[in-house]
Protein backbone atom coordinates (compact mmCIF):
# COMPACT_ATOMS: atom_id res chain seq x y z
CA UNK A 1 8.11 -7.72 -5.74
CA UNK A 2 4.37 -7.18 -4.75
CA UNK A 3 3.22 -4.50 -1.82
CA UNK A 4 -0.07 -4.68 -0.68
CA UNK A 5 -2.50 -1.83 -0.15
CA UNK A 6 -3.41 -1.20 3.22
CA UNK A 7 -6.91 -1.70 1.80
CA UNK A 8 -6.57 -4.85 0.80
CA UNK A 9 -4.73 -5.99 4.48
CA UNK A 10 -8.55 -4.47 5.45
CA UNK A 11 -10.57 -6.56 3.43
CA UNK A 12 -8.77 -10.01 4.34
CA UNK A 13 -9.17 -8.84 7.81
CA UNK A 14 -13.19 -8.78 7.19
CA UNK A 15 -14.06 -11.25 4.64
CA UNK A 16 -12.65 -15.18 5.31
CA UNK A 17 -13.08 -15.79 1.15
CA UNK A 18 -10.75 -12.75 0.00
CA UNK A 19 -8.25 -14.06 2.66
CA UNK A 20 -8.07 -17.48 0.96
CA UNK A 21 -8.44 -15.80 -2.88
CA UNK A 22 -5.10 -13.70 -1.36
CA UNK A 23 -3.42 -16.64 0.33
CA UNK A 24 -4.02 -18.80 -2.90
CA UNK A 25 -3.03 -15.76 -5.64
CA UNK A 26 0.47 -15.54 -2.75
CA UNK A 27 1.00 -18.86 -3.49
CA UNK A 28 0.62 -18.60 -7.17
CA UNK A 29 3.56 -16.16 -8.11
CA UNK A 30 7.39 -16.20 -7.62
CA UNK A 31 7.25 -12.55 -6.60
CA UNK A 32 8.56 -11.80 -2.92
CA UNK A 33 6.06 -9.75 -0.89
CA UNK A 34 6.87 -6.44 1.20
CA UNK A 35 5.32 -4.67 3.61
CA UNK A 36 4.95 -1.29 3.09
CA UNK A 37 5.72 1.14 6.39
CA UNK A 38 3.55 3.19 4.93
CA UNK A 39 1.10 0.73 5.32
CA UNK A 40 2.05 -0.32 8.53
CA UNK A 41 0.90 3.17 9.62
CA UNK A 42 -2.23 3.38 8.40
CA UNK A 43 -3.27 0.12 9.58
CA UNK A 44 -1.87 1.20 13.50
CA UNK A 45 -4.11 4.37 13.30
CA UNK A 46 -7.58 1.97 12.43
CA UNK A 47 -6.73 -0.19 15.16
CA UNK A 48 -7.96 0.78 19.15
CA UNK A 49 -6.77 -2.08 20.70
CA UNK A 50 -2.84 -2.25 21.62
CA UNK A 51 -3.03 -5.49 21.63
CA UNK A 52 -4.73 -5.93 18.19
CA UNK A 53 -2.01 -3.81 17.02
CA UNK A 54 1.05 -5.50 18.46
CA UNK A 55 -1.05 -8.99 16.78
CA UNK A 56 -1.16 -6.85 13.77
CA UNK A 57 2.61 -6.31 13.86
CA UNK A 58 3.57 -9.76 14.33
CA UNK A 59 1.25 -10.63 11.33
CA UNK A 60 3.08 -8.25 8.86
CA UNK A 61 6.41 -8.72 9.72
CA UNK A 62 5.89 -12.67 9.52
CA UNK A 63 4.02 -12.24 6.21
CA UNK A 64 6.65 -10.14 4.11
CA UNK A 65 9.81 -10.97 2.60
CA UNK A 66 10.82 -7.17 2.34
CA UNK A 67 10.13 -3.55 3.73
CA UNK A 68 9.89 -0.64 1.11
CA UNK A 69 10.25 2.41 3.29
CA UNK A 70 10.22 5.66 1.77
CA UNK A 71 13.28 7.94 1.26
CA UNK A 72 13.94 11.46 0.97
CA UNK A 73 13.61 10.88 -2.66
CA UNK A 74 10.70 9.75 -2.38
CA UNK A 75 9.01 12.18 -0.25
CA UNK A 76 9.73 14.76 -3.21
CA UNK A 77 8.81 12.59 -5.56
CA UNK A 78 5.48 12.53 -3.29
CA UNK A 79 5.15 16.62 -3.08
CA UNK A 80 5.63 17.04 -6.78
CA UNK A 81 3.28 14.60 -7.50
CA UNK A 82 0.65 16.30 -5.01
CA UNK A 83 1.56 19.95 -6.27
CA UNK A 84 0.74 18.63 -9.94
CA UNK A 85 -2.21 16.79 -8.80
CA UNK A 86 -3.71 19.74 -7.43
CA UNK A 87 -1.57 20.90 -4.26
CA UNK A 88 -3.97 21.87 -1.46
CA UNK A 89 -6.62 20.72 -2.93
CA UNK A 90 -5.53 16.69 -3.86
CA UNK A 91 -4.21 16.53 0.09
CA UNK A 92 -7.54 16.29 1.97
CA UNK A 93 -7.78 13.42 2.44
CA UNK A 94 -4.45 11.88 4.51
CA UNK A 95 -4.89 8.84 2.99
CA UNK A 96 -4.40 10.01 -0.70
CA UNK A 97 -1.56 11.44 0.56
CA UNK A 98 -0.17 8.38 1.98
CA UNK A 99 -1.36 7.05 -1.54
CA UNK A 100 1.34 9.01 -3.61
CA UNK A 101 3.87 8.52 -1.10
CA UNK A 102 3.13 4.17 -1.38
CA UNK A 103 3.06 4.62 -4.94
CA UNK A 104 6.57 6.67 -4.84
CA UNK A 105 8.62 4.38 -2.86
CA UNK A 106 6.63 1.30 -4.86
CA UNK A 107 7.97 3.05 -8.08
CA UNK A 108 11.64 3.23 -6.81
CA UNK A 109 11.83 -0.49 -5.27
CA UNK A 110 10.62 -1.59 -8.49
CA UNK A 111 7.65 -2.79 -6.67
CA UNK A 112 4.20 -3.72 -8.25
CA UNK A 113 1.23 -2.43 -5.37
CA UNK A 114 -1.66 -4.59 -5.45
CA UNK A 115 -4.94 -2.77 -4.23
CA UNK A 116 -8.43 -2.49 -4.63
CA UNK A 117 -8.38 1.40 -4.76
CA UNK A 118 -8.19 1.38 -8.59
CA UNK A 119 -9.69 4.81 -9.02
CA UNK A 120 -7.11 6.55 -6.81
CA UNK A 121 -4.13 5.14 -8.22
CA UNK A 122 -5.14 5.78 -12.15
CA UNK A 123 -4.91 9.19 -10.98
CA UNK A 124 -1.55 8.66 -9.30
CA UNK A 125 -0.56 7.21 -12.23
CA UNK A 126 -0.91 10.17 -14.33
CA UNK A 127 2.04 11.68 -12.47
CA UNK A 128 3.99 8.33 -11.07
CA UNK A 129 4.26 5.37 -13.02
CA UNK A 130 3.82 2.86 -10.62
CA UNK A 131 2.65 -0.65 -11.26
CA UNK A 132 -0.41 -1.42 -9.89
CA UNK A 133 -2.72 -4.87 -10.11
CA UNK A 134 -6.26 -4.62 -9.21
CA UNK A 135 -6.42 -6.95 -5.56
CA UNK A 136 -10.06 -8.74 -6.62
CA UNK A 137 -11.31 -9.38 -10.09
């Protein structure tokens, strides 16, 4: 099973050639794709327009095979992971946050996140060994 960063549902949005190079590398493998909810949040929050968002919606439910939703397990799989990545300090940002909690619920559904934020996720990695492939070359 792949999940797709929410950066990588940003940089289809933006550039027509990724979209096909996504759409084609889809095609290519036998793996079922989910949808994060994870994602699904952070990609609501970017957008201003309700109507973008409700397209948005539509596009991800249509485009997945699966949802990985995070568990209870999961969220302390999340704050452990934070508190030994620095606590306080590793959490500025919301969306390395979000980032251990994706790669936590990835980890349990046996998922394999593809994303373009490779330097993030080798640190992830340190304390949750998720699977990740890199989205572009």
């Amino acid at each position: 099973m792949l999940v797709l960063d929410t950066n990588v549902y940003i940089d289809v949005m933006d550039n027509r050639a990724r979209a096909d190079a996504l759409a084609s590398r889809l095609q290519d493998v036998e793996d079922e794709v989910a949808v994060s909810s994870v994602v699904v949040s952070e990609l609501l929050i970017g957008l201003e327009e309700r109507r973008r968002a409700a397209d948005m919606m539509r596009l991800l439910v249509a485009a997945s095979d699966a949802l990985v939703t995070p568990n209870h397990e999961d969220w302390l799989v999340a704050g452990d992971a934070l508190r030994m990545l620095g606590g306080h300090a590793a959490t500025k940002r919301r969306s390395f946050s979000n980032d251990v909690l994706i790669a936590a619920s990835c980890l349990r559904a046996g998922a394999t996140l593809v994303t373009s934020n490779a330097a993030d996720f080798r640190r992830i990695r340190k304390v949750i060994p998720v699977e990740t492939t890199r989205a572009w070359g």
